[in-house]
Protein backbone atom coordinates (compact mmCIF):
# COMPACT_ATOMS: atom_id res chain seq x y z
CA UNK A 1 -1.97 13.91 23.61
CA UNK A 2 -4.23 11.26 22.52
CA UNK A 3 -3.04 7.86 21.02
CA UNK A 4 -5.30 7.37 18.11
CA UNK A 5 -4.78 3.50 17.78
CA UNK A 6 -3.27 2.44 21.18
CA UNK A 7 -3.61 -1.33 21.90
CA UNK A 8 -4.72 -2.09 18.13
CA UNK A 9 -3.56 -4.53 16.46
CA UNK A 10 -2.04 -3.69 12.26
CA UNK A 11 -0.45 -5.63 9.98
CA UNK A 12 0.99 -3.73 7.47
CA UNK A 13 1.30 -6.42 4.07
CA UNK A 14 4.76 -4.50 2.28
CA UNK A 15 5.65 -3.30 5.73
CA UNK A 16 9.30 -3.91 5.04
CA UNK A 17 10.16 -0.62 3.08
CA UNK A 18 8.79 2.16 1.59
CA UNK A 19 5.07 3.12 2.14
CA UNK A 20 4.88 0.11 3.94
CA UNK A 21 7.47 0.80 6.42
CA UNK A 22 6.61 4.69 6.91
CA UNK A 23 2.78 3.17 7.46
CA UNK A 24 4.60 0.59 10.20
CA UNK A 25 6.66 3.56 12.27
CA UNK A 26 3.15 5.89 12.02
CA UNK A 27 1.23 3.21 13.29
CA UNK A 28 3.39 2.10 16.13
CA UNK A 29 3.79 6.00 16.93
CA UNK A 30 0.55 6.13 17.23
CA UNK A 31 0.33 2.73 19.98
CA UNK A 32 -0.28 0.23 17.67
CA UNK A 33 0.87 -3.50 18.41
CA UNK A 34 2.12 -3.91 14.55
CA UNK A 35 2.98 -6.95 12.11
CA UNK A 36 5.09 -6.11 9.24
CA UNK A 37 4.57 -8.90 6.36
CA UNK A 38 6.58 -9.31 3.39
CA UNK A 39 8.50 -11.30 0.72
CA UNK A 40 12.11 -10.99 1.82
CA UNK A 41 12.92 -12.23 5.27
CA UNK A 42 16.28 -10.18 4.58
CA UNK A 43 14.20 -6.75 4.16
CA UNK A 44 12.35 -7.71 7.06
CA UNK A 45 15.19 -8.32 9.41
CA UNK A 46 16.71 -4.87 8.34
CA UNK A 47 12.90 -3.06 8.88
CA UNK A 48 12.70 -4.92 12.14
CA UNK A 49 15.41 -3.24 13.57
CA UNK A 50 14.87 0.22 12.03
CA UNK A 51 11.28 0.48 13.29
CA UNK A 52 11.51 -1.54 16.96
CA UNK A 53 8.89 -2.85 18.71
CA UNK A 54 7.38 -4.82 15.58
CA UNK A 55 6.44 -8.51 14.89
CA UNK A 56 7.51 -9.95 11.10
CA UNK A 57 6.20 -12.35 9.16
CA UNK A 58 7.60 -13.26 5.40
CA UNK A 59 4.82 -13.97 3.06
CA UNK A 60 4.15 -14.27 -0.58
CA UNK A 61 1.00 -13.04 -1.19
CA UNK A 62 0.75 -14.96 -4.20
CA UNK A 63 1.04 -18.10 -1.63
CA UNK A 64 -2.91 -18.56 -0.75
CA UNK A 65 -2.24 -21.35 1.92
CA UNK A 66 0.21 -19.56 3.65
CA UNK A 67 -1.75 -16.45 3.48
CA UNK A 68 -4.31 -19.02 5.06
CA UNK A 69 -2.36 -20.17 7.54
CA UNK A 70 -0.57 -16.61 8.28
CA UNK A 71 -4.15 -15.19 9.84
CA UNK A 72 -5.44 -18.87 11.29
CA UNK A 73 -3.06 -18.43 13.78
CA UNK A 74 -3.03 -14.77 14.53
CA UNK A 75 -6.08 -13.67 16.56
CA UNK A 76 -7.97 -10.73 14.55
CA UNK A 77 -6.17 -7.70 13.42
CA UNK A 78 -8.05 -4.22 14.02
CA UNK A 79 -6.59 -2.64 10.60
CA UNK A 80 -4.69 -4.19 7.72
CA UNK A 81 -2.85 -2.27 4.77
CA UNK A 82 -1.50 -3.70 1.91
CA UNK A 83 1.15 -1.74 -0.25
CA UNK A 84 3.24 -5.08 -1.28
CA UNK A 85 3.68 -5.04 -4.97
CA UNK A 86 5.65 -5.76 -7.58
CA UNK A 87 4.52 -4.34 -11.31
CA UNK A 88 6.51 -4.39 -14.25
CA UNK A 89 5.92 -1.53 -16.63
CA UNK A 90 6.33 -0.39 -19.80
CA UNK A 91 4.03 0.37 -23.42
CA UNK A 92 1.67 -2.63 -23.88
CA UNK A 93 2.67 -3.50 -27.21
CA UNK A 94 6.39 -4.02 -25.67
CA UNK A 95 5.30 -5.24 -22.30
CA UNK A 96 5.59 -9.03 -22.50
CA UNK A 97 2.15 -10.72 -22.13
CA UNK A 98 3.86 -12.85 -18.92
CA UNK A 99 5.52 -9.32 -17.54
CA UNK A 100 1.65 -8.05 -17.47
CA UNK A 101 0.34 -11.29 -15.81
CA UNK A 102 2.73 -11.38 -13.25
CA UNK A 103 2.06 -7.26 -12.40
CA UNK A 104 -1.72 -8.31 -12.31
CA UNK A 105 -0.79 -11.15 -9.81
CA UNK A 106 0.95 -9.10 -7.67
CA UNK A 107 -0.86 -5.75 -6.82
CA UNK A 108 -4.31 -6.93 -7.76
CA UNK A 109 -4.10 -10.42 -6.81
CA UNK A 110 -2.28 -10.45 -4.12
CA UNK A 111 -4.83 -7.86 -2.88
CA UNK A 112 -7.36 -9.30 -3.07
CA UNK A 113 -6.12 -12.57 -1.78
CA UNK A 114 -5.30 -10.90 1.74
CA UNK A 115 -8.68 -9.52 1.28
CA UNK A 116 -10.36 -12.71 0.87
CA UNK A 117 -8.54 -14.49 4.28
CA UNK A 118 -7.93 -11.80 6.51
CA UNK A 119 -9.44 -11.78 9.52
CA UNK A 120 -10.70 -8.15 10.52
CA UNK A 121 -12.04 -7.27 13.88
CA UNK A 122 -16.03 -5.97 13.48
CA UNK A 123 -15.37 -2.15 12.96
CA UNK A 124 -11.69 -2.62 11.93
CA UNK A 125 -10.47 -1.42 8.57
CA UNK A 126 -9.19 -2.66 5.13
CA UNK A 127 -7.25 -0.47 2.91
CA UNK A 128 -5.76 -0.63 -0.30
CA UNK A 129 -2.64 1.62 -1.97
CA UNK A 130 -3.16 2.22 -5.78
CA UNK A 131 -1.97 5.21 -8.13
CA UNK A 132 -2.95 8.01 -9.25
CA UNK A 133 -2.72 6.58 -12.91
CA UNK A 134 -6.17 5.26 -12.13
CA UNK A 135 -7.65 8.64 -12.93
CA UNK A 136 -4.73 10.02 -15.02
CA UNK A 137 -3.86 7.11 -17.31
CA UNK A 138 0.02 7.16 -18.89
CA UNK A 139 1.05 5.90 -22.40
CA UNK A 140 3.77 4.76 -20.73
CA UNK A 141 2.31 2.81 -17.83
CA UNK A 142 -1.21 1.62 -19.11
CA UNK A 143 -1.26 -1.42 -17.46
CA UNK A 144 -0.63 0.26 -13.93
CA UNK A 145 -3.67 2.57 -14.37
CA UNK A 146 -5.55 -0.58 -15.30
CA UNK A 147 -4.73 -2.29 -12.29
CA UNK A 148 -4.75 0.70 -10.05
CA UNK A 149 -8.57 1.25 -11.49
CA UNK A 150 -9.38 -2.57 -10.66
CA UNK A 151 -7.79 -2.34 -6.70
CA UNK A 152 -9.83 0.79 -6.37
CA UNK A 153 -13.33 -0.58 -7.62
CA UNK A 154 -12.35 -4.08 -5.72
CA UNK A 155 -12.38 -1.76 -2.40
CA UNK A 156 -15.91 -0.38 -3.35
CA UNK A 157 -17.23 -3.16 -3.85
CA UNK A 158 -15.84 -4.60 -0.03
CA UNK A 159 -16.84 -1.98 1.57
CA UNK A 160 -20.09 -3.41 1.11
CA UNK A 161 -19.57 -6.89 1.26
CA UNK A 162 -17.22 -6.60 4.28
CA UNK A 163 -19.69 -4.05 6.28
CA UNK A 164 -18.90 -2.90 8.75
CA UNK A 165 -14.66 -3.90 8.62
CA UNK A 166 -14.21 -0.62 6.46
CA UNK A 167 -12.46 -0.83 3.32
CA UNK A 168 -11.04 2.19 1.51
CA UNK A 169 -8.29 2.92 -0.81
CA UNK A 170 -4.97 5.81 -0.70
CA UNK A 171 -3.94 6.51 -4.29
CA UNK A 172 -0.40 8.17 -4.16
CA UNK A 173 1.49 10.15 -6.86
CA UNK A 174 4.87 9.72 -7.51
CA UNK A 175 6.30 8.78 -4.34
CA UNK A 176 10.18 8.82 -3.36
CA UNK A 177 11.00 5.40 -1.98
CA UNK A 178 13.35 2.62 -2.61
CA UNK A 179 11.27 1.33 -5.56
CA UNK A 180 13.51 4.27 -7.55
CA UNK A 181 16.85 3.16 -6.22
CA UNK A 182 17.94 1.34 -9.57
CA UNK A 183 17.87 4.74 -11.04
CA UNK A 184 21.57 6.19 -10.77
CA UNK A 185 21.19 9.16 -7.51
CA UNK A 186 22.28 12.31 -10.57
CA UNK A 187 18.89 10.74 -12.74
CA UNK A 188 16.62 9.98 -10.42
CA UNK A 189 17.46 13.17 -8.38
CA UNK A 190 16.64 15.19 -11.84
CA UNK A 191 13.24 13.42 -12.45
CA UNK A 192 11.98 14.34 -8.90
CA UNK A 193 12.89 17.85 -9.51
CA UNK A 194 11.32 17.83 -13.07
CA UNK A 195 8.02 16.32 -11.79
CA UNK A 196 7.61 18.33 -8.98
CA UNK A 197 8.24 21.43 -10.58
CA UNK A 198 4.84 20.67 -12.48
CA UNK A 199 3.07 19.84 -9.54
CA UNK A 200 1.07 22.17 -7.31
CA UNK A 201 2.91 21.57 -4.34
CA UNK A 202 6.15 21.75 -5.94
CA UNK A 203 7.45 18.43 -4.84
CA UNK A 204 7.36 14.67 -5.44
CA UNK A 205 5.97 12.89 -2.52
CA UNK A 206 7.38 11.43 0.92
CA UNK A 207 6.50 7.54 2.49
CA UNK A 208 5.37 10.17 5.28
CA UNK A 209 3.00 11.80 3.83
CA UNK A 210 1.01 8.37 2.58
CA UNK A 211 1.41 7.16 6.12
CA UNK A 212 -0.69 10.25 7.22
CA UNK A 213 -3.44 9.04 5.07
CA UNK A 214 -3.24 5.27 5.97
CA UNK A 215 -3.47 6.62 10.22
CA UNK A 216 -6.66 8.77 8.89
CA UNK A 217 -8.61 5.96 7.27
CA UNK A 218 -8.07 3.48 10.62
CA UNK A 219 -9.01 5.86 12.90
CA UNK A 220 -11.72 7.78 10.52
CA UNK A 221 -15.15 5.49 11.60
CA UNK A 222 -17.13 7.26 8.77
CA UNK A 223 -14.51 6.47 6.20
CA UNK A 224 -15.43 3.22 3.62
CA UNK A 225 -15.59 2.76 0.14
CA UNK A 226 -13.49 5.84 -0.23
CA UNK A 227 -10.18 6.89 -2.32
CA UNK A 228 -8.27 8.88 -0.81
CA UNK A 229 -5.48 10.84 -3.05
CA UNK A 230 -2.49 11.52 -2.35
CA UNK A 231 -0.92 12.69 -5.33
CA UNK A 232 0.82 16.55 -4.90
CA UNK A 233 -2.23 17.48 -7.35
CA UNK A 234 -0.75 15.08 -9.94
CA UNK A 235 -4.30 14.27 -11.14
CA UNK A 236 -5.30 17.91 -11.91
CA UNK A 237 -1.78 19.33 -12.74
């Protein structure tokens, strides 16, 4: 069987749980040499020993110098993903206008920092994770659509400015991952089942199935200024 991305090098920003982590083991499954970078050197530690063979780095994306710093001393990576985030939510009108900033900071921001100072090998890949509320907006979460809709034209545009380092973009649905863990097991159990009952596949999604999508776009040489969903039909249901 072939080893789509043996010897590569991927650093996986928000490698230390979640889609980040999933996108880590998939990688290294499929021969990677991988980084995992995030906040919490605690969360890394724990990732670190659940996935193996990985490298970890804590950084604040919102940090630009150590961002700086982070790929001055790394020779270049082949593929970089970025899924570290942190987005409060809520109605506009109740979200509070620092809340908002601070979301913005984080998944667009930060973004687009690592964009700016990464260093990509020629023919390597860039890719993005934003939402499905780009394309199916929520009264409830307007300012996550908004930012979802910014990471996704930022990638567009990159794909051209970066040519030929790839850039692309995976826009999940409602994905089950740590990020719902506040939620007492009985609720957030219920919600899954609710909103999967109304999707076409009949099920929330899995880390898993984002990391399929993540593998596709590094190893996919035709694949740039694309968005790639990943949503259980959430968009059309």
């Amino acid at each position: 069987m072939m080893i789509k991305l043996a010897g590569k090098r991927v650093l996986v920003v928000g490698g230390s749980s979640g889609i980040g982590q999933a996108v880590a083991a998939a990688a290294l499954a499929e021969g990677a040499q991988v980084t995992i970078a995030g906040r919490s050197a605690e969360r890394l530690e724990k990732a670190a020993g659940i996935l193996g063979n990985v490298r970890a780095v804590q950084v604040d994306t919102a940090d630009a110098d150590r961002v700086a710093s982070i790929f001055q001393a790394e020779v270049e990576f082949d593929h970089v993903l970025i899924s570290a985030a942190q987005t409060p939510t809520g109605p506009v009108r109740k979200l509070a206008p620092e809340d908002a900033r601070a979301a913005m900071d984080s998944k667009f921001w930060g973004a687009y920092t690592v964009a700016r100072l990464a260093r990509i090998a020629e023919r390597g890949s860039l890719t993005f994770v934003s939402g499905f509320l780009a394309e199916r907006p929520s009264s409830r979460s307007v300012l996550q659509g908004a930012i979802n809709a910014a990471l996704e034209a930022l990638a567009r545009g990159l794909a051209l400015e970066l040519a030929p380092v790839r850039v692309n973009t995976i826009s999940p649905g409602l994905i089950d991952t740590p990020l719902w863990s506040r939620m007492e097991d009985d609720a957030r159990l219920e919600m899954f089942a609710r909103v999967g009952s109304h999707l076409p596949v009949g099920r929330v999604g899995l880390p898993d199935d984002i990391a399929n999508a993540a593998i596709y776009l590094m190893t996919t040489g035709f694949a740039t200024g694309s968005v790639v969903r990943v949503d259980g039909g959430g968009v059309i249901a």
